[in-house]
PDB file of N, CA and C in Angstrom:
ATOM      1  N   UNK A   1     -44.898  -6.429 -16.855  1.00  0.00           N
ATOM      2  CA  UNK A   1     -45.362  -7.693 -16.346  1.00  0.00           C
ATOM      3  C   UNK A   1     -44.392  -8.164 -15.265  1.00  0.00           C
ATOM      4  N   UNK A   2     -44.731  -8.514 -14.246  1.00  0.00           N
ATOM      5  CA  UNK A   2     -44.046  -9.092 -13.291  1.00  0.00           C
ATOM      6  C   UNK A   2     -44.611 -10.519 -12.884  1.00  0.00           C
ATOM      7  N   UNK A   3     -43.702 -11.543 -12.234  1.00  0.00           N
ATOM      8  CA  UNK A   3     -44.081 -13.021 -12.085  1.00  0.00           C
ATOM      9  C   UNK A   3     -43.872 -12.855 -10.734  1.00  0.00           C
ATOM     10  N   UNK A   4     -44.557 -13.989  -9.745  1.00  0.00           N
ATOM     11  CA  UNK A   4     -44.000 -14.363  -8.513  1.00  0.00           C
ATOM     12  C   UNK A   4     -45.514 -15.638  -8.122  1.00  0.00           C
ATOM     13  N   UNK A   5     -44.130 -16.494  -7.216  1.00  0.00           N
ATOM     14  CA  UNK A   5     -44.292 -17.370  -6.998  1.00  0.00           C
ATOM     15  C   UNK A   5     -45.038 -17.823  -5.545  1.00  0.00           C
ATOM     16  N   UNK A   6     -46.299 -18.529  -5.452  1.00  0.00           N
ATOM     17  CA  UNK A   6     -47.132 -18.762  -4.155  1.00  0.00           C
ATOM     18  C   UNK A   6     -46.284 -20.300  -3.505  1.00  0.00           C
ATOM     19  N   UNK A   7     -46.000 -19.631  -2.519  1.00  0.00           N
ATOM     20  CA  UNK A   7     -44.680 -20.746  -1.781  1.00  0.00           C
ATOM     21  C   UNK A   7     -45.570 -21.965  -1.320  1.00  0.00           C
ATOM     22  N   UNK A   8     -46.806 -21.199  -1.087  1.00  0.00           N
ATOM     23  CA  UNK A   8     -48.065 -22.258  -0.402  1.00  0.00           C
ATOM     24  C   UNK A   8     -48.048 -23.551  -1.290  1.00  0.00           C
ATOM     25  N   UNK A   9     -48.476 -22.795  -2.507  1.00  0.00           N
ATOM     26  CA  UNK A   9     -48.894 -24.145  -3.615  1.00  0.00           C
ATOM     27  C   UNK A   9     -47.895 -24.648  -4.578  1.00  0.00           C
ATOM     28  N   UNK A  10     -46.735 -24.122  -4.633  1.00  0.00           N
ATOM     29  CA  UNK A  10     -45.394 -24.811  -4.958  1.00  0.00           C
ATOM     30  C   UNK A  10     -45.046 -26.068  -4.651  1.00  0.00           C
ATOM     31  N   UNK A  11     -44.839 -26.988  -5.562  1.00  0.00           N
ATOM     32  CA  UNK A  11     -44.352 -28.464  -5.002  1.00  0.00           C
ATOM     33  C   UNK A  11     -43.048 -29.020  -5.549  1.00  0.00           C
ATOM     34  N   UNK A  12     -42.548 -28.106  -6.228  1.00  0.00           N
ATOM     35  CA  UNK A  12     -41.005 -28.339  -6.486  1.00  0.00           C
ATOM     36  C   UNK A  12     -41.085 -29.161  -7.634  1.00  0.00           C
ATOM     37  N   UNK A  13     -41.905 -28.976  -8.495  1.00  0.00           N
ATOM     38  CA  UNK A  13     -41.842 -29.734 -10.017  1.00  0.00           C
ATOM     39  C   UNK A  13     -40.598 -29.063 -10.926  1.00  0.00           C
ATOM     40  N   UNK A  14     -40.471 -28.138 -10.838  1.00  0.00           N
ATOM     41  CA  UNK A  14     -39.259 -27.165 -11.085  1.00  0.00           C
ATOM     42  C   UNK A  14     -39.747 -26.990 -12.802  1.00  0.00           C
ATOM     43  N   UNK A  15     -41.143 -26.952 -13.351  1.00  0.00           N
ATOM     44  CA  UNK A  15     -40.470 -26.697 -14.753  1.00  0.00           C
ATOM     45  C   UNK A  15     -40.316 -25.261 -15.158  1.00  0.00           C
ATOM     46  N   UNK A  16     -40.482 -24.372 -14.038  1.00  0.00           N
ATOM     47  CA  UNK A  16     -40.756 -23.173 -14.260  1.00  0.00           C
ATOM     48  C   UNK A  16     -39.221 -22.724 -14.693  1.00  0.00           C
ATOM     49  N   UNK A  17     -38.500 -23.245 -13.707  1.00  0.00           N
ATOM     50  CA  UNK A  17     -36.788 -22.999 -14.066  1.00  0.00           C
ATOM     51  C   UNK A  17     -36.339 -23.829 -15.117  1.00  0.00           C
ATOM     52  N   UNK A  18     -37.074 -24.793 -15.857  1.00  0.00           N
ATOM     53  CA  UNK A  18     -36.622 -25.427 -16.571  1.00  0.00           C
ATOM     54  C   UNK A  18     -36.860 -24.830 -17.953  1.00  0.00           C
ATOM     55  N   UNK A  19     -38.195 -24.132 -17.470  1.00  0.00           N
ATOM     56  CA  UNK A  19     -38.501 -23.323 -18.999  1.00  0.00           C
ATOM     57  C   UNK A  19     -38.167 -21.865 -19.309  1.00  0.00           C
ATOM     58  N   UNK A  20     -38.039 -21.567 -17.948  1.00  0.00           N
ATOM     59  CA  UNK A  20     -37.335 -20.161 -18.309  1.00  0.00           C
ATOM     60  C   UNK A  20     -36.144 -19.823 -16.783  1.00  0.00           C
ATOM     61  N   UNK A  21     -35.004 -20.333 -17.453  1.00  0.00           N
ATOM     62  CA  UNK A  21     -33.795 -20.285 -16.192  1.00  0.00           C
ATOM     63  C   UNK A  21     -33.801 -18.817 -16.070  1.00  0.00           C
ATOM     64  N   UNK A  22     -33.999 -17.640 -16.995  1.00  0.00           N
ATOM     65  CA  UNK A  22     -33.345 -16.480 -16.589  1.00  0.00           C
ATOM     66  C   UNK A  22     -33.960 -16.124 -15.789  1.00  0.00           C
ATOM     67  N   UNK A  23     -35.697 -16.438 -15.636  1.00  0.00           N
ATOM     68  CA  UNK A  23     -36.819 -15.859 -15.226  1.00  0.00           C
ATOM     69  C   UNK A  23     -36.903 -16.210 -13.485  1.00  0.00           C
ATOM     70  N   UNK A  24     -36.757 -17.606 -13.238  1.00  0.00           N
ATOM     71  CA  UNK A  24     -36.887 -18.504 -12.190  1.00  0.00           C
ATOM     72  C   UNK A  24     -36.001 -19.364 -11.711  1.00  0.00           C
ATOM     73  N   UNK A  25     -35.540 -18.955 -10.571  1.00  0.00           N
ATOM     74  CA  UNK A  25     -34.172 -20.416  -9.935  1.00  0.00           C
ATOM     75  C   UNK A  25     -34.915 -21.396  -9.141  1.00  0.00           C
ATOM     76  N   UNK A  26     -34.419 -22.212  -8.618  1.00  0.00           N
ATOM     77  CA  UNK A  26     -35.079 -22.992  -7.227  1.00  0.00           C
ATOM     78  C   UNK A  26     -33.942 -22.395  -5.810  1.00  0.00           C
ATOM     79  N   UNK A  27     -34.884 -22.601  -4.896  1.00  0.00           N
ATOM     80  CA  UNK A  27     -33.920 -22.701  -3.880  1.00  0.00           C
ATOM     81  C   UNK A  27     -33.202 -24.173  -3.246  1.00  0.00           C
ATOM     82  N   UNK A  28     -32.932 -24.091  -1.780  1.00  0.00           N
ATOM     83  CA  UNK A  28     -32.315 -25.624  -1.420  1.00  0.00           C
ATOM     84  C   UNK A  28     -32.750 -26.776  -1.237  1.00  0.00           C
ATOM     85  N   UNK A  29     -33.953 -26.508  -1.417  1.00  0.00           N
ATOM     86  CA  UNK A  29     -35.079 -27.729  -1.218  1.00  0.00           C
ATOM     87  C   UNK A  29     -35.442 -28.193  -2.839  1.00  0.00           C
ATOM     88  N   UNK A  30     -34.836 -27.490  -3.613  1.00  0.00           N
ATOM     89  CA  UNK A  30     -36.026 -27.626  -4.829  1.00  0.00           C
ATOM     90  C   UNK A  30     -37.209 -26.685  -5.382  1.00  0.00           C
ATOM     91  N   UNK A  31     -37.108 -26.504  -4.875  1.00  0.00           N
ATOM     92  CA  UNK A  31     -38.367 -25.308  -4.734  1.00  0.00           C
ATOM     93  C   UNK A  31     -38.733 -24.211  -5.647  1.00  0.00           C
ATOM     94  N   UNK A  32     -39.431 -23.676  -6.719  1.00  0.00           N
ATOM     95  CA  UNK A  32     -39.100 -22.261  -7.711  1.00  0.00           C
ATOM     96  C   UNK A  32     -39.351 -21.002  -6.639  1.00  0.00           C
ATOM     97  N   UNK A  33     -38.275 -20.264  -7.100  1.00  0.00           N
ATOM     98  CA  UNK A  33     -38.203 -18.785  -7.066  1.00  0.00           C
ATOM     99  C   UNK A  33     -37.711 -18.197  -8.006  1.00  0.00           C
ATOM    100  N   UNK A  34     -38.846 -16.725  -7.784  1.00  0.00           N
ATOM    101  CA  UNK A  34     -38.662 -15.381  -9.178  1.00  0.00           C
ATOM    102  C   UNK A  34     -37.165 -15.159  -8.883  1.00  0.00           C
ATOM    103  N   UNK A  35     -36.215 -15.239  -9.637  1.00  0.00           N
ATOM    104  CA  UNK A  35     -35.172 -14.302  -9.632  1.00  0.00           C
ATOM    105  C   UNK A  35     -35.077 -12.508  -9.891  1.00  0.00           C
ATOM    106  N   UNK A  36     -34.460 -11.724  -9.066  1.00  0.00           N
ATOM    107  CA  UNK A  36     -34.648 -10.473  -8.932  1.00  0.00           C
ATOM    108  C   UNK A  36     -35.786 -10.538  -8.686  1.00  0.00           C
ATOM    109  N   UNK A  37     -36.404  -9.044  -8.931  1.00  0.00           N
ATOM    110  CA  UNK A  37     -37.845  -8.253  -8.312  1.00  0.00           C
ATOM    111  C   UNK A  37     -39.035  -9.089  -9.395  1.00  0.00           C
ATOM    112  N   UNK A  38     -38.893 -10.091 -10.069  1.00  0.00           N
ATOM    113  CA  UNK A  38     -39.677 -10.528 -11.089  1.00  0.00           C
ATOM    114  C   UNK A  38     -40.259  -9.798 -11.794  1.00  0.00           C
ATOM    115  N   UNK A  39     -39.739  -8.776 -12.427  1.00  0.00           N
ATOM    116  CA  UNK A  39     -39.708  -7.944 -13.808  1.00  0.00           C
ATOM    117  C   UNK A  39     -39.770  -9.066 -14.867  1.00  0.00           C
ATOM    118  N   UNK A  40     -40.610  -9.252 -15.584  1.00  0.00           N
ATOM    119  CA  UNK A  40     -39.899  -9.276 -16.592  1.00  0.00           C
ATOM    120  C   UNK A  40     -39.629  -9.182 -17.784  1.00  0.00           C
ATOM    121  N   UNK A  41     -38.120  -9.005 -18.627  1.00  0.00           N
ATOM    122  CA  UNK A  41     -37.790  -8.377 -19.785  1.00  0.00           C
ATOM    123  C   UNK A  41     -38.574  -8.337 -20.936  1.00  0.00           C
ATOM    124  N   UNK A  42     -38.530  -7.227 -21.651  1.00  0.00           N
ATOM    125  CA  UNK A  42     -39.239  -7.322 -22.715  1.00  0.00           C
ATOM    126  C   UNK A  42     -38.392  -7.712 -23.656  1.00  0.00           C
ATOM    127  N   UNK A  43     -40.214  -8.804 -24.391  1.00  0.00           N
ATOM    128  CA  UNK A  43     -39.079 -10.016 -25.063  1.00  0.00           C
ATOM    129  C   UNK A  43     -39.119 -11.374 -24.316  1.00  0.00           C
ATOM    130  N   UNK A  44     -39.475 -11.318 -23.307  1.00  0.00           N
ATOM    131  CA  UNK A  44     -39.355 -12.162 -22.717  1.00  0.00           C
ATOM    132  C   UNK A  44     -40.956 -12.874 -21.880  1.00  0.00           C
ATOM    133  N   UNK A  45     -41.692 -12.524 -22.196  1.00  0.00           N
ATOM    134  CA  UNK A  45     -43.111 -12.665 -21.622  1.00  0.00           C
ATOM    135  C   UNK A  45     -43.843 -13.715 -22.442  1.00  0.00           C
ATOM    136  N   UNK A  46     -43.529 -14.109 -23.235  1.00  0.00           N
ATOM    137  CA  UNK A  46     -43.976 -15.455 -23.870  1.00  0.00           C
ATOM    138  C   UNK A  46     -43.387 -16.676 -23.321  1.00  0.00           C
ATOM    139  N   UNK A  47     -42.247 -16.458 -22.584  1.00  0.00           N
ATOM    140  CA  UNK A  47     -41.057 -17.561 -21.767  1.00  0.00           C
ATOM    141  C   UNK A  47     -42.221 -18.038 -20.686  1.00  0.00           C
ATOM    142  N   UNK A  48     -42.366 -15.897 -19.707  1.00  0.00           N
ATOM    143  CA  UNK A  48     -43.139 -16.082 -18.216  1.00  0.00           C
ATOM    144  C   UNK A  48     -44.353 -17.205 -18.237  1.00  0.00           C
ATOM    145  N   UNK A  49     -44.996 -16.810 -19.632  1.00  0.00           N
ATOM    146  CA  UNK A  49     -46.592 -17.207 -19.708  1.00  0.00           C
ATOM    147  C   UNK A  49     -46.562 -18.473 -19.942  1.00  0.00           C
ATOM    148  N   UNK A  50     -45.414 -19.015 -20.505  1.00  0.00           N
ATOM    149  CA  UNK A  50     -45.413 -20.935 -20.750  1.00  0.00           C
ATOM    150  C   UNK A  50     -45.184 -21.516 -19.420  1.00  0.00           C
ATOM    151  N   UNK A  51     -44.031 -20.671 -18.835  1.00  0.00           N
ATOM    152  CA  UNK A  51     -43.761 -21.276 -17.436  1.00  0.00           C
ATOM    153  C   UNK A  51     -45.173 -21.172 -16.307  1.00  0.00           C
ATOM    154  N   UNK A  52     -45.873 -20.052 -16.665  1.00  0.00           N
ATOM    155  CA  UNK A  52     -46.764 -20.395 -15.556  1.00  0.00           C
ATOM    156  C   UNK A  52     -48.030 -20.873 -16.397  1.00  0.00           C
ATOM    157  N   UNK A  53     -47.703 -21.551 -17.628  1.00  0.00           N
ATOM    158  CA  UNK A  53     -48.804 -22.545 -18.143  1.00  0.00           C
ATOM    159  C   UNK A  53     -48.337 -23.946 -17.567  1.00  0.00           C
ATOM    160  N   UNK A  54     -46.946 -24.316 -17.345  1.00  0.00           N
ATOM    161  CA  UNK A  54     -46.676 -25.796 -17.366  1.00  0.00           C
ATOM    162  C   UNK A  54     -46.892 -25.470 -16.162  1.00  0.00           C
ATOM    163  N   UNK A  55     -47.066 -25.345 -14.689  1.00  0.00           N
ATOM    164  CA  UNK A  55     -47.192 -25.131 -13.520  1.00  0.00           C
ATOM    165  C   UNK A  55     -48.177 -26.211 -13.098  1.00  0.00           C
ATOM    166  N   UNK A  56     -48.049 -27.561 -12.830  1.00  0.00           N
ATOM    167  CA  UNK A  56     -49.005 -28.302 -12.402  1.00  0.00           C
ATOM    168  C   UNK A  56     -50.100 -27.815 -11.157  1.00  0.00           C
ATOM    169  N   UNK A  57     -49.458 -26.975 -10.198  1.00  0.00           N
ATOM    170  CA  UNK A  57     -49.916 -26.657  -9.114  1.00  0.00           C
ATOM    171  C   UNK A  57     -50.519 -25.080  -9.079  1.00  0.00           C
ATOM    172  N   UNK A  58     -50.157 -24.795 -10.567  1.00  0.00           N
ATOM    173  CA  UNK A  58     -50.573 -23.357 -10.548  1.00  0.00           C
ATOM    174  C   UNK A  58     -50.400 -22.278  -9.543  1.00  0.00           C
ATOM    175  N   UNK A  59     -48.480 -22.305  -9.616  1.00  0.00           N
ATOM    176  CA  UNK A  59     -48.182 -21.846  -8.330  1.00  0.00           C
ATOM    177  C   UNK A  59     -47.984 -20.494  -9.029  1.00  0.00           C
ATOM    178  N   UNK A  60     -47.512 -19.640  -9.761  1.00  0.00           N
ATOM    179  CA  UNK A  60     -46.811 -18.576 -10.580  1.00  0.00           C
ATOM    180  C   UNK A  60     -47.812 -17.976 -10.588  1.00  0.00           C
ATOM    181  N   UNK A  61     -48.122 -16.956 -10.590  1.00  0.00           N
ATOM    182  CA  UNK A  61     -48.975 -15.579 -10.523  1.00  0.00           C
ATOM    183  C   UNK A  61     -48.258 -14.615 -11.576  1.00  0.00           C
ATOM    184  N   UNK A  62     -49.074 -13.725 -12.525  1.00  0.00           N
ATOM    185  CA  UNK A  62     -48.622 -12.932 -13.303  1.00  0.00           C
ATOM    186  C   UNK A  62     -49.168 -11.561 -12.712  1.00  0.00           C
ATOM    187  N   UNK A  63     -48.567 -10.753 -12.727  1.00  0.00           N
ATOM    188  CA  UNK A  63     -48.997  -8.982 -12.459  1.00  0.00           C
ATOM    189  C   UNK A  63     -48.790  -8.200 -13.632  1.00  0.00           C
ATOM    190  N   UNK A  64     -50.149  -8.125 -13.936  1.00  0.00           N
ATOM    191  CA  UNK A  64     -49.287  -6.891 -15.303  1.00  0.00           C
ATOM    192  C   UNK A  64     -49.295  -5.130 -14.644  1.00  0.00           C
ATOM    193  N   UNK A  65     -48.417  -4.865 -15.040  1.00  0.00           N
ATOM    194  CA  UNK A  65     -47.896  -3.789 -14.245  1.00  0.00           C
ATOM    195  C   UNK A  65     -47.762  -2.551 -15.414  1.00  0.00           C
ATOM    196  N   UNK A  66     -48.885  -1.244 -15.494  1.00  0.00           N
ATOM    197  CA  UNK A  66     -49.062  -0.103 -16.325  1.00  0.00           C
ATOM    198  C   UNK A  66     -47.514   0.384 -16.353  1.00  0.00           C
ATOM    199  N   UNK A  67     -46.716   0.392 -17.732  1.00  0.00           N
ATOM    200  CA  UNK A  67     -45.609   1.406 -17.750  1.00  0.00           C
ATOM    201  C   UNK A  67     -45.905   2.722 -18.096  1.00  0.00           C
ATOM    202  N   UNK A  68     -45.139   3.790 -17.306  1.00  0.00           N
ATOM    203  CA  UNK A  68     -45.654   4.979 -18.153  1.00  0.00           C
ATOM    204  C   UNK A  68     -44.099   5.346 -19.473  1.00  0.00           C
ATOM    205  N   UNK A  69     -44.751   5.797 -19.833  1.00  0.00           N
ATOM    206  CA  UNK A  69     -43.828   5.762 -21.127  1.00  0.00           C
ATOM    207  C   UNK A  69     -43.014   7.097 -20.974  1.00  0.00           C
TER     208      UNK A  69
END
């Protein structure tokens, strides 16, 4: 699963970093961004999916991404 963020419809509510800091920083404006390549950890995909539930603007996009094993 990978996350990333539509800069378009972003309005700097920030709860995405608020609900999952490892997942999402802001930049200098306020703003959310995926930290790293927005992987993310397993174990950790119940964090992604709240953060891009609280998303007023429904800015966060999820990719689920086939692993091969």
């Amino acid at each position: 699963m990978k996350v990333k963020i539509d800069s378009a419809r972003c309005q700097g509510h920030g709860r995405c970093y608020d609900l999952a800091p490892d997942l999402f920083g802001e930049d200098d404006e306020g703003y959310g961004t995926v930290l790293g390549d927005g992987v993310v950890p397993e174990g950790r995909e119940r964090d992604a999916r709240l953060a891009v539930q609280n998303c007023p603007e429904r800015a966060i996009d999820v990719i689920d991404v086939l692993r091969e094993a």
